[in-house]
C-alpha atoms as a PDB file:
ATOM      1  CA  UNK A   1     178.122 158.812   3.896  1.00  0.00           C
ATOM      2  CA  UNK A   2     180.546 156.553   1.751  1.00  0.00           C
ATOM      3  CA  UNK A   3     179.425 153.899  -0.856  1.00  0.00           C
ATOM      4  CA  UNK A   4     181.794 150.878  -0.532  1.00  0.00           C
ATOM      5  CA  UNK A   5     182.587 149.249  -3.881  1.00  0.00           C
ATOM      6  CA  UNK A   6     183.042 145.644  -3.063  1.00  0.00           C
ATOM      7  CA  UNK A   7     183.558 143.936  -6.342  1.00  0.00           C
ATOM      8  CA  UNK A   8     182.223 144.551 -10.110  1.00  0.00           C
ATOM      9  CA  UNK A   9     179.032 146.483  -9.764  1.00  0.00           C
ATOM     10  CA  UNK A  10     177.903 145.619  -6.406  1.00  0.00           C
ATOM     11  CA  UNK A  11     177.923 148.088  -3.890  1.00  0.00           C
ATOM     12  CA  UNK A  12     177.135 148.112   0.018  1.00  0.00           C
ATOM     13  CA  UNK A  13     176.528 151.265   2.444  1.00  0.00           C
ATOM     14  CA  UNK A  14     174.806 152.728   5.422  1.00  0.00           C
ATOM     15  CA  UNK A  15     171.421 154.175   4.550  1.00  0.00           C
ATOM     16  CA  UNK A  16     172.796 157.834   5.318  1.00  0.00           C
ATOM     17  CA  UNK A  17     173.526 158.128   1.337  1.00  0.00           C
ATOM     18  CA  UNK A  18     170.088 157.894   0.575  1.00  0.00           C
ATOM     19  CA  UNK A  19     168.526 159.904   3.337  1.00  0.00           C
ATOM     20  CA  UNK A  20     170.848 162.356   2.498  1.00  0.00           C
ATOM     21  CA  UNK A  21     169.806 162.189  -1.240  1.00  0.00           C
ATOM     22  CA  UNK A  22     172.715 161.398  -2.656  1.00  0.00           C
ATOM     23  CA  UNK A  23     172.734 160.713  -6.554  1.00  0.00           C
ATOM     24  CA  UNK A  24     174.199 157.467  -6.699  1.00  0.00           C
ATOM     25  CA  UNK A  25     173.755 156.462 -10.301  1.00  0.00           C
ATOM     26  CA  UNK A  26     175.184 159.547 -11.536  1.00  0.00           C
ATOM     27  CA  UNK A  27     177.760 159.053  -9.246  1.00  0.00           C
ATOM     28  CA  UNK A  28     178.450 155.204  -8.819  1.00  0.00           C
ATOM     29  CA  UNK A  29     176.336 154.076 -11.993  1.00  0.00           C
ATOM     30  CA  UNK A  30     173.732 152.796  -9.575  1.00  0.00           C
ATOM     31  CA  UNK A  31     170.230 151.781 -10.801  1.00  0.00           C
ATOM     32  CA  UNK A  32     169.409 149.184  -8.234  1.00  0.00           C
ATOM     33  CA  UNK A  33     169.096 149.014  -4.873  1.00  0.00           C
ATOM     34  CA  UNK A  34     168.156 146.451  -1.874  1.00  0.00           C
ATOM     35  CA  UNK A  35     166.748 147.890   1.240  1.00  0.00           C
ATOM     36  CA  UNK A  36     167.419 145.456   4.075  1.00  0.00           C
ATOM     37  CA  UNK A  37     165.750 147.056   6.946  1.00  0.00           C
ATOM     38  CA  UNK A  38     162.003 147.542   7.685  1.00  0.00           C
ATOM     39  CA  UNK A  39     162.024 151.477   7.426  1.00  0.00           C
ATOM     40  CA  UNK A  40     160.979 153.119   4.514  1.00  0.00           C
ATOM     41  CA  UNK A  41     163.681 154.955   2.238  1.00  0.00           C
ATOM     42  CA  UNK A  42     163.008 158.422   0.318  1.00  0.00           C
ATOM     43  CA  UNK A  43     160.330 157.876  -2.411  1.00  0.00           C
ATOM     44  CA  UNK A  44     163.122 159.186  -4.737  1.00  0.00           C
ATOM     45  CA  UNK A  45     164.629 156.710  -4.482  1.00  0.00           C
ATOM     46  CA  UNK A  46     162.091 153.347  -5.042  1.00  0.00           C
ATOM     47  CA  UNK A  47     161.006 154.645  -8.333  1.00  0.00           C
ATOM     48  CA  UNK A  48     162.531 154.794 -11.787  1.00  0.00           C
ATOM     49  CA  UNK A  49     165.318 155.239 -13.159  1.00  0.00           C
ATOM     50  CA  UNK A  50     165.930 153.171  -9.714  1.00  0.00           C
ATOM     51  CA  UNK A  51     164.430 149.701  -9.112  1.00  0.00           C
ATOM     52  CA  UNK A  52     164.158 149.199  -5.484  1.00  0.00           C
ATOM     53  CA  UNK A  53     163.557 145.747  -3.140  1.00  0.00           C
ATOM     54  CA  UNK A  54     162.695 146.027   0.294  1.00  0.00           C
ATOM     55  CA  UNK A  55     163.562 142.910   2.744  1.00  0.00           C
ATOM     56  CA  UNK A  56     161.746 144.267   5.754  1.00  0.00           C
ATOM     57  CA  UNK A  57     164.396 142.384   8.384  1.00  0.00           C
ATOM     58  CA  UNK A  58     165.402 143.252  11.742  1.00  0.00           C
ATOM     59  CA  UNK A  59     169.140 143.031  13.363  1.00  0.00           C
ATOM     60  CA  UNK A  60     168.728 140.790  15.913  1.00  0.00           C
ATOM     61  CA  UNK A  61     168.892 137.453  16.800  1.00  0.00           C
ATOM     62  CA  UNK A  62     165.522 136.291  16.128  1.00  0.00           C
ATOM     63  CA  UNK A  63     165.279 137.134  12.232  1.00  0.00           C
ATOM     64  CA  UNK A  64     165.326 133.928   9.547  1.00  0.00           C
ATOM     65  CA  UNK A  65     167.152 136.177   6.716  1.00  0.00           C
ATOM     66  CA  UNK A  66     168.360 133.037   5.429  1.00  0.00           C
ATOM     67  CA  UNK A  67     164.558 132.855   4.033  1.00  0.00           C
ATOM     68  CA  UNK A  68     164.873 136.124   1.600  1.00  0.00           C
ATOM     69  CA  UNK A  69     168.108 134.730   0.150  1.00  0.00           C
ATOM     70  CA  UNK A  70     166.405 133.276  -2.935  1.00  0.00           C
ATOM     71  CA  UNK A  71     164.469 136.551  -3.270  1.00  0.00           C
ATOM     72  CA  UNK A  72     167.539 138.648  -3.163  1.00  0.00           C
ATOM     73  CA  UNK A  73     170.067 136.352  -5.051  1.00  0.00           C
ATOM     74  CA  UNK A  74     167.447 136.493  -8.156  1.00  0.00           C
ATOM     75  CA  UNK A  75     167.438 140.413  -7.929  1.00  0.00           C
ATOM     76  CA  UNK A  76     171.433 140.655  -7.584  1.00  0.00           C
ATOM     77  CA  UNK A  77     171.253 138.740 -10.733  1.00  0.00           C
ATOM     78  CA  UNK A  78     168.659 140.612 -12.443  1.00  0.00           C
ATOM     79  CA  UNK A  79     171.017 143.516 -11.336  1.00  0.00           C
ATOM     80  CA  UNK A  80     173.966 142.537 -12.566  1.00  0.00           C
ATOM     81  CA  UNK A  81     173.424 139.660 -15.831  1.00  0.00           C
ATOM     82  CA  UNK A  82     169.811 141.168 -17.173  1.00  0.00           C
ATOM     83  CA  UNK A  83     168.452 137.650 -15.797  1.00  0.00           C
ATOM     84  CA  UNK A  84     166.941 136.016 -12.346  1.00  0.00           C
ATOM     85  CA  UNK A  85     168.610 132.586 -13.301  1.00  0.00           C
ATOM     86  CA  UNK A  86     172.085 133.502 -13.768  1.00  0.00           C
ATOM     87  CA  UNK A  87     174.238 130.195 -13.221  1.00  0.00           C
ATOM     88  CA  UNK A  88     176.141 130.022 -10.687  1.00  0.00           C
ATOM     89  CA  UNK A  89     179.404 128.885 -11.473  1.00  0.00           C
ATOM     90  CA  UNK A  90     179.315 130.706 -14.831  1.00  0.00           C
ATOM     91  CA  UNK A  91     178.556 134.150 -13.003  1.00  0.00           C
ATOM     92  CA  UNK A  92     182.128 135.129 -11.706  1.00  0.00           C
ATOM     93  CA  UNK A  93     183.044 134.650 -15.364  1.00  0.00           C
ATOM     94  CA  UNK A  94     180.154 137.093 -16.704  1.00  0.00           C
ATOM     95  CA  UNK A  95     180.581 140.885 -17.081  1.00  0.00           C
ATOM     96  CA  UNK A  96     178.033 142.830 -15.257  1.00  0.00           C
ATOM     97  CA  UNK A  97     175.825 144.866 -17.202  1.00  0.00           C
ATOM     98  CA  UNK A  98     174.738 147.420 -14.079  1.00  0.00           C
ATOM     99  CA  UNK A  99     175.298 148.161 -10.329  1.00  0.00           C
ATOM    100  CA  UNK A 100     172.966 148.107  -7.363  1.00  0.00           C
ATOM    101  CA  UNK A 101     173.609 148.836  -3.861  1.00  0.00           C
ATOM    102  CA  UNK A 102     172.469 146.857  -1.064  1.00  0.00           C
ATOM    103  CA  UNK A 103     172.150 148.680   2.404  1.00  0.00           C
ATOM    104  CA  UNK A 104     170.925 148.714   5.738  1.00  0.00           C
ATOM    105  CA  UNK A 105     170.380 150.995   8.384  1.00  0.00           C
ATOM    106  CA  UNK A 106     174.313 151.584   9.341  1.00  0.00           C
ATOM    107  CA  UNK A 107     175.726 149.366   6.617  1.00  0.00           C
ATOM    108  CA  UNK A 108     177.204 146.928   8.910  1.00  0.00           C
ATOM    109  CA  UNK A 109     175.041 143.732   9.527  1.00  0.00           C
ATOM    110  CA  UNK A 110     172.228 142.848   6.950  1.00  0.00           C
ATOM    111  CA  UNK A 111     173.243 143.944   3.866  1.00  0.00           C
ATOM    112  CA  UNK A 112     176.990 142.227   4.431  1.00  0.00           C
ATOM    113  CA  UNK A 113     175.239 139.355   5.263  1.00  0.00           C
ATOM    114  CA  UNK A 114     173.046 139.201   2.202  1.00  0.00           C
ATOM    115  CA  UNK A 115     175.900 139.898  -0.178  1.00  0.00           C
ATOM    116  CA  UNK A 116     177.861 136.995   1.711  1.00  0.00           C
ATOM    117  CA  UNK A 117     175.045 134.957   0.688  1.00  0.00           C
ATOM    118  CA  UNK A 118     175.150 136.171  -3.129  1.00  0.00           C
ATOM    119  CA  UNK A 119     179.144 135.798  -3.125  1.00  0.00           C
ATOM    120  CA  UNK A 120     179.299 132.278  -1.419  1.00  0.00           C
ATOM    121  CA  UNK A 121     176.705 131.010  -4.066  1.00  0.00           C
ATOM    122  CA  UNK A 122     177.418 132.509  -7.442  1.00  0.00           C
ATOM    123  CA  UNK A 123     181.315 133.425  -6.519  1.00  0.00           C
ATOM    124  CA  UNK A 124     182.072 130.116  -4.789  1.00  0.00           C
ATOM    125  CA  UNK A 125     183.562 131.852  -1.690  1.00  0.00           C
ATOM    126  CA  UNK A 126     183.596 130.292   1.313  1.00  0.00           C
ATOM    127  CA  UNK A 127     181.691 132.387   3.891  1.00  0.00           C
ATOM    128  CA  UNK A 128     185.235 133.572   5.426  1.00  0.00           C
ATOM    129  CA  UNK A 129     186.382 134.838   1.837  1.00  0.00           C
ATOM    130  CA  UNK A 130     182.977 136.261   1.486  1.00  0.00           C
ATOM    131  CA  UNK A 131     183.176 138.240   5.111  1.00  0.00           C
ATOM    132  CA  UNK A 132     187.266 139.582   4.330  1.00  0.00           C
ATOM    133  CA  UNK A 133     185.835 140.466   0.750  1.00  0.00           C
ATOM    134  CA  UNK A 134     183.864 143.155   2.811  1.00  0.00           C
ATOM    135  CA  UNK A 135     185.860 143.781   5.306  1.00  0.00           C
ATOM    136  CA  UNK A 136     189.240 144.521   3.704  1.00  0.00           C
ATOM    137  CA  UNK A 137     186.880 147.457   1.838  1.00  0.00           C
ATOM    138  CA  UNK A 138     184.738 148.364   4.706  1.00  0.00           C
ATOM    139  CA  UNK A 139     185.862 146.941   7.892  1.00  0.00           C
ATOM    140  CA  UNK A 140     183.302 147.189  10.025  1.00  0.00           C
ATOM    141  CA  UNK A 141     181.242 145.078   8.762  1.00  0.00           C
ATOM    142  CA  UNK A 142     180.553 142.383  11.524  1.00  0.00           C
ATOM    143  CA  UNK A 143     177.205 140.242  10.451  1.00  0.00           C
ATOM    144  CA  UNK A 144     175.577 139.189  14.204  1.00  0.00           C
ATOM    145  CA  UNK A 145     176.264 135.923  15.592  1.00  0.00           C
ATOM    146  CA  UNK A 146     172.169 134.319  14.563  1.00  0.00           C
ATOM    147  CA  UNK A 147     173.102 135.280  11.066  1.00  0.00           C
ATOM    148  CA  UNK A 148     176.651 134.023  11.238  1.00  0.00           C
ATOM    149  CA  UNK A 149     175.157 131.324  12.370  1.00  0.00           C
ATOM    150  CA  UNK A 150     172.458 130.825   9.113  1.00  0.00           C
ATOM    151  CA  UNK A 151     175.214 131.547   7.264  1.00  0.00           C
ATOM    152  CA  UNK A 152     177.141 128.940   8.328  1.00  0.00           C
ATOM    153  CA  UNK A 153     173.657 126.862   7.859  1.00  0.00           C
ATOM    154  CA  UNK A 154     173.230 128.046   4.513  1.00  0.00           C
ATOM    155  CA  UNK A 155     177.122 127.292   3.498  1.00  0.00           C
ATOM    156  CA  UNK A 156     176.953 123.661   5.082  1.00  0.00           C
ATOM    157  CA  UNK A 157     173.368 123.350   3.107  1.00  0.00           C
ATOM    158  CA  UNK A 158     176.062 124.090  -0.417  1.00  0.00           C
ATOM    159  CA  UNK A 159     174.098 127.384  -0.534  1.00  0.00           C
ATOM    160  CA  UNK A 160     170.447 126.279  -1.226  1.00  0.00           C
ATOM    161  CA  UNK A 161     168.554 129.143  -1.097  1.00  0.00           C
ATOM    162  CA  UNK A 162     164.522 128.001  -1.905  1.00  0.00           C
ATOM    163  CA  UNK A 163     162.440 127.975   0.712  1.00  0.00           C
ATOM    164  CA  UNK A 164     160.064 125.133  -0.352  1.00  0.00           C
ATOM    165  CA  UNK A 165     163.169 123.367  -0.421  1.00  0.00           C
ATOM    166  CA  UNK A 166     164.963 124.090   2.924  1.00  0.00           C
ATOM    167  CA  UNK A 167     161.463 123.410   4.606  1.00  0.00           C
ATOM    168  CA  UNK A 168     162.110 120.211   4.037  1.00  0.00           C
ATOM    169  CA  UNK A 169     165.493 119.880   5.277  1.00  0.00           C
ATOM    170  CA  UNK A 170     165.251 118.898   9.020  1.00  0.00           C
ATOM    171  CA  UNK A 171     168.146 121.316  10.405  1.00  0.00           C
ATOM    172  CA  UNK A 172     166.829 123.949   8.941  1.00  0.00           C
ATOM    173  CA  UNK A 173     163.480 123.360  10.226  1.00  0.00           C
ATOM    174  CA  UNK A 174     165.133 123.046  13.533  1.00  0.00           C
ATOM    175  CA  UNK A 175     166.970 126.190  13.490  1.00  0.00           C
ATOM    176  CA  UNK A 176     163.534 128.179  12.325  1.00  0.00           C
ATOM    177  CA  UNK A 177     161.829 126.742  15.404  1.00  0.00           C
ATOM    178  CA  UNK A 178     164.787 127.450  17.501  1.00  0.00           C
ATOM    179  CA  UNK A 179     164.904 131.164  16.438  1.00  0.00           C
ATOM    180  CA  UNK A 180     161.294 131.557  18.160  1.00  0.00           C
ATOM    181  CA  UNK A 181     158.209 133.097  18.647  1.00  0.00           C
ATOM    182  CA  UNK A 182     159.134 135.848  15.185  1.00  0.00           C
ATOM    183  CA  UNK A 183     158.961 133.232  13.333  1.00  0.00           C
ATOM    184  CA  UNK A 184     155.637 131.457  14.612  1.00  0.00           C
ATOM    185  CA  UNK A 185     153.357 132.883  11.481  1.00  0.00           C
ATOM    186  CA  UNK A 186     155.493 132.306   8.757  1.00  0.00           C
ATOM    187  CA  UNK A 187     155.804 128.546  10.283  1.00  0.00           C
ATOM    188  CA  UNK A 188     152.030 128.126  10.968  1.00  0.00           C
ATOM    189  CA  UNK A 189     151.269 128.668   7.803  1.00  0.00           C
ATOM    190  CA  UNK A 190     153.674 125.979   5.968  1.00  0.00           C
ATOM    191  CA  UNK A 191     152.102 122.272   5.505  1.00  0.00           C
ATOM    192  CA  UNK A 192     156.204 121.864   5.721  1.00  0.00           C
ATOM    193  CA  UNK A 193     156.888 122.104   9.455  1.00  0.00           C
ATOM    194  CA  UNK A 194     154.086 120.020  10.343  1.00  0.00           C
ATOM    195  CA  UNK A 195     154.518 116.298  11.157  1.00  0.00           C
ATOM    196  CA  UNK A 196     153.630 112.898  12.257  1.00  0.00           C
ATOM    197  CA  UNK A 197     155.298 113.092  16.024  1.00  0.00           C
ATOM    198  CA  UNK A 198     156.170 108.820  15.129  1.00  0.00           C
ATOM    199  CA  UNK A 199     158.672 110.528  12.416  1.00  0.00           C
ATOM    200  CA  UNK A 200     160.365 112.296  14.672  1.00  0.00           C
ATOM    201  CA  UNK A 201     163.766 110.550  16.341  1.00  0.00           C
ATOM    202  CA  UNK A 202     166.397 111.724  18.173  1.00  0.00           C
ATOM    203  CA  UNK A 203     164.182 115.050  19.843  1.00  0.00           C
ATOM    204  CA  UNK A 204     165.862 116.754  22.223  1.00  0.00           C
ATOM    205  CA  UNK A 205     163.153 118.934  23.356  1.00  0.00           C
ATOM    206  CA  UNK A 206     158.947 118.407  23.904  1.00  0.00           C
ATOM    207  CA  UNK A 207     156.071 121.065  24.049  1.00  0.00           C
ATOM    208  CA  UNK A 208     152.782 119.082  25.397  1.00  0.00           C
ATOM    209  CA  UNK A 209     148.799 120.680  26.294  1.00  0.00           C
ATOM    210  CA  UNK A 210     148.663 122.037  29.057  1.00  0.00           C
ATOM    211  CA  UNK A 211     145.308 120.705  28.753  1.00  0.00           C
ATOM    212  CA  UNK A 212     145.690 116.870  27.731  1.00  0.00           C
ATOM    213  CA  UNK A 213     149.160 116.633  27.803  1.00  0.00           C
ATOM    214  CA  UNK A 214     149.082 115.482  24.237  1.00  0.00           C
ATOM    215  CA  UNK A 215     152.717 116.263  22.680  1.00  0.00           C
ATOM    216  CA  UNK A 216     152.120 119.904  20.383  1.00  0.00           C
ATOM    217  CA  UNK A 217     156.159 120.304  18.701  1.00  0.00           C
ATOM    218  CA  UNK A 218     159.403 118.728  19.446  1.00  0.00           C
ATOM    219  CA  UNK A 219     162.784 120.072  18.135  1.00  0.00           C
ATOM    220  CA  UNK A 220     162.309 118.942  14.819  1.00  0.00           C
ATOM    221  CA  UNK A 221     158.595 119.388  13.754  1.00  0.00           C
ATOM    222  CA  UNK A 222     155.010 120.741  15.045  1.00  0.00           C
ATOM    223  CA  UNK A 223     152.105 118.120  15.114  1.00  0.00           C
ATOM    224  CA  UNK A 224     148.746 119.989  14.461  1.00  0.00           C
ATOM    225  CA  UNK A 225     146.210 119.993  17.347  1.00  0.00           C
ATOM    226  CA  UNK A 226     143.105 120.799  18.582  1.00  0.00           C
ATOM    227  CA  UNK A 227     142.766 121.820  22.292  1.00  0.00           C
ATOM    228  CA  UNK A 228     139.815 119.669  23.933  1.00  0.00           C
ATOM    229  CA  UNK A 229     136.280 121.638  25.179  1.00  0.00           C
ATOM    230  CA  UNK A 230     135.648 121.665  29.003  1.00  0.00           C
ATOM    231  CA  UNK A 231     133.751 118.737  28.940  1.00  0.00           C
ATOM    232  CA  UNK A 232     136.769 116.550  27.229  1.00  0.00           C
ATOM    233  CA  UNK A 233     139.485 118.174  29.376  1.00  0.00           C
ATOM    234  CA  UNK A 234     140.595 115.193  30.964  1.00  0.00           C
ATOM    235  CA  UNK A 235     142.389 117.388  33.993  1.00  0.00           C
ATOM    236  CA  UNK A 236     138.508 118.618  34.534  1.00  0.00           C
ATOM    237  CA  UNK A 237     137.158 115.012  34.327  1.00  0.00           C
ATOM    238  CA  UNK A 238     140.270 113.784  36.784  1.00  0.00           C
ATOM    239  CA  UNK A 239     138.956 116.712  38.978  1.00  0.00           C
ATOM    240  CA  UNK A 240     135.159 115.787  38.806  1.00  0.00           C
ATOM    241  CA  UNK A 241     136.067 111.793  40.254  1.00  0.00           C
ATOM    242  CA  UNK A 242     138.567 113.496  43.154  1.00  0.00           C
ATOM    243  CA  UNK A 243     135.267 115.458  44.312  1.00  0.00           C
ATOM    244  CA  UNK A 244     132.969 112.556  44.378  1.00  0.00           C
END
């Protein structure tokens, strides 16, 4: 049921403290709290004094976390400075003004891994420093090996945390397409992932109609397409001149 203090005012745990109703401003100072899990918490909890963020994220190896980083670096910093554009290299340097806890469901996976991503940005820690900052508090903490992996993304990318941004980076888009079918609405939706399939070099992979064979997504982009009606299916007109 422990709260691990992991530096300054920031906090990570289990959820257990909270289902158990512990009082963790009067006893940690606590007023804000990230939620890094799809269920719900006690309503006691996501109302004031608290201020409460849900990233509804599963552990597993499909999730693109790396996509709520912006969300919850602004509200670490909100947290912590009394503003959602703290500066990054000036933040280490700045006192924080309150605490917040960020959790998951057992404390060891997503919440780590979105503090790594606060730390490596506005702390300047490499993602190892970031993990051992954790761990040499709470050693269990073990982040799984897809978000490793976006970590390491997101460390090689000099922590760039914007979505509209990384859309536009190509190994980014890459990895988002690569992490599958989870994914498929939030990339549907984005003008960002779409392409011009004469753009695209170096593809390692092709998805074509099964229809008219036209090419749908490669490993770097989708191209936007419109299966053809029965009488344009050019398998069904190939058919038609076999029968004749």
């Amino acid at each position: 049921m422990s709260v691990y203090r992991i530096l300054g005012g920031i906090y990570i745990s289990s959820v257990e403290p909270l289902d158990k109703g512990s009082d963790i401003r009067k006893e940690h100072g606590i007023e804000y709290i990230i939620s890094v899990q799809k269920q719900s918490v006690p309503e006691f909890y996501v109302k004031a004094p608290y201020r409460h963020l849900q990233i509804p994220v599963d552990d597993d190896e499909k999730s693109n976390i790396i996509s709520f980083f912006e969300q919850t670096n602004r509200f670490i910093c909100f947290a912590l400075y009394g503003n959602y554009n703290q500066v990054p290299n000036t933040a280490k340097l700045a006192k924080h003004k309150s605490s917040i806890l960020i959790h998951c469901n057992a404390g060891c996976c997503r919440s780590p891994t979105v503090l790594a991503a606060f730390l490596m940005k506005y702390y300047q820690m490499s993602l190892k420093v970031a993990l051992y900052a954790m761990k040499r508090v709470k050693s269990d903490v073990c982040p799984n090996n897809s978000f490793l992996r976006q970590l390491k993304l997101y460390e090689e990318l000099g922590c760039q945390d914007s979505p509209k941004i990384l859309r536009g980076i190509p190994i980014y888009k890459q990895m988002v397409l690569e992490l599958g079918y989870d994914n498929h609405e939030a990339i549907v939706k984005s003008d960002d992932f779409y392409g011009d399939e004469s753009t695209n070099f170096d593809v390692t992979s092709v998805l074509r109609c099964k229809r008219c064979r036209i090419t749908l997504a490669n490993s770097a982009s989708f191209i936007p397409h419109e299966p053809p009606s029965d009488d344009k299916d050019k398998q069904a007109v190939f058919m038609e001149g076999l029968s004749l």
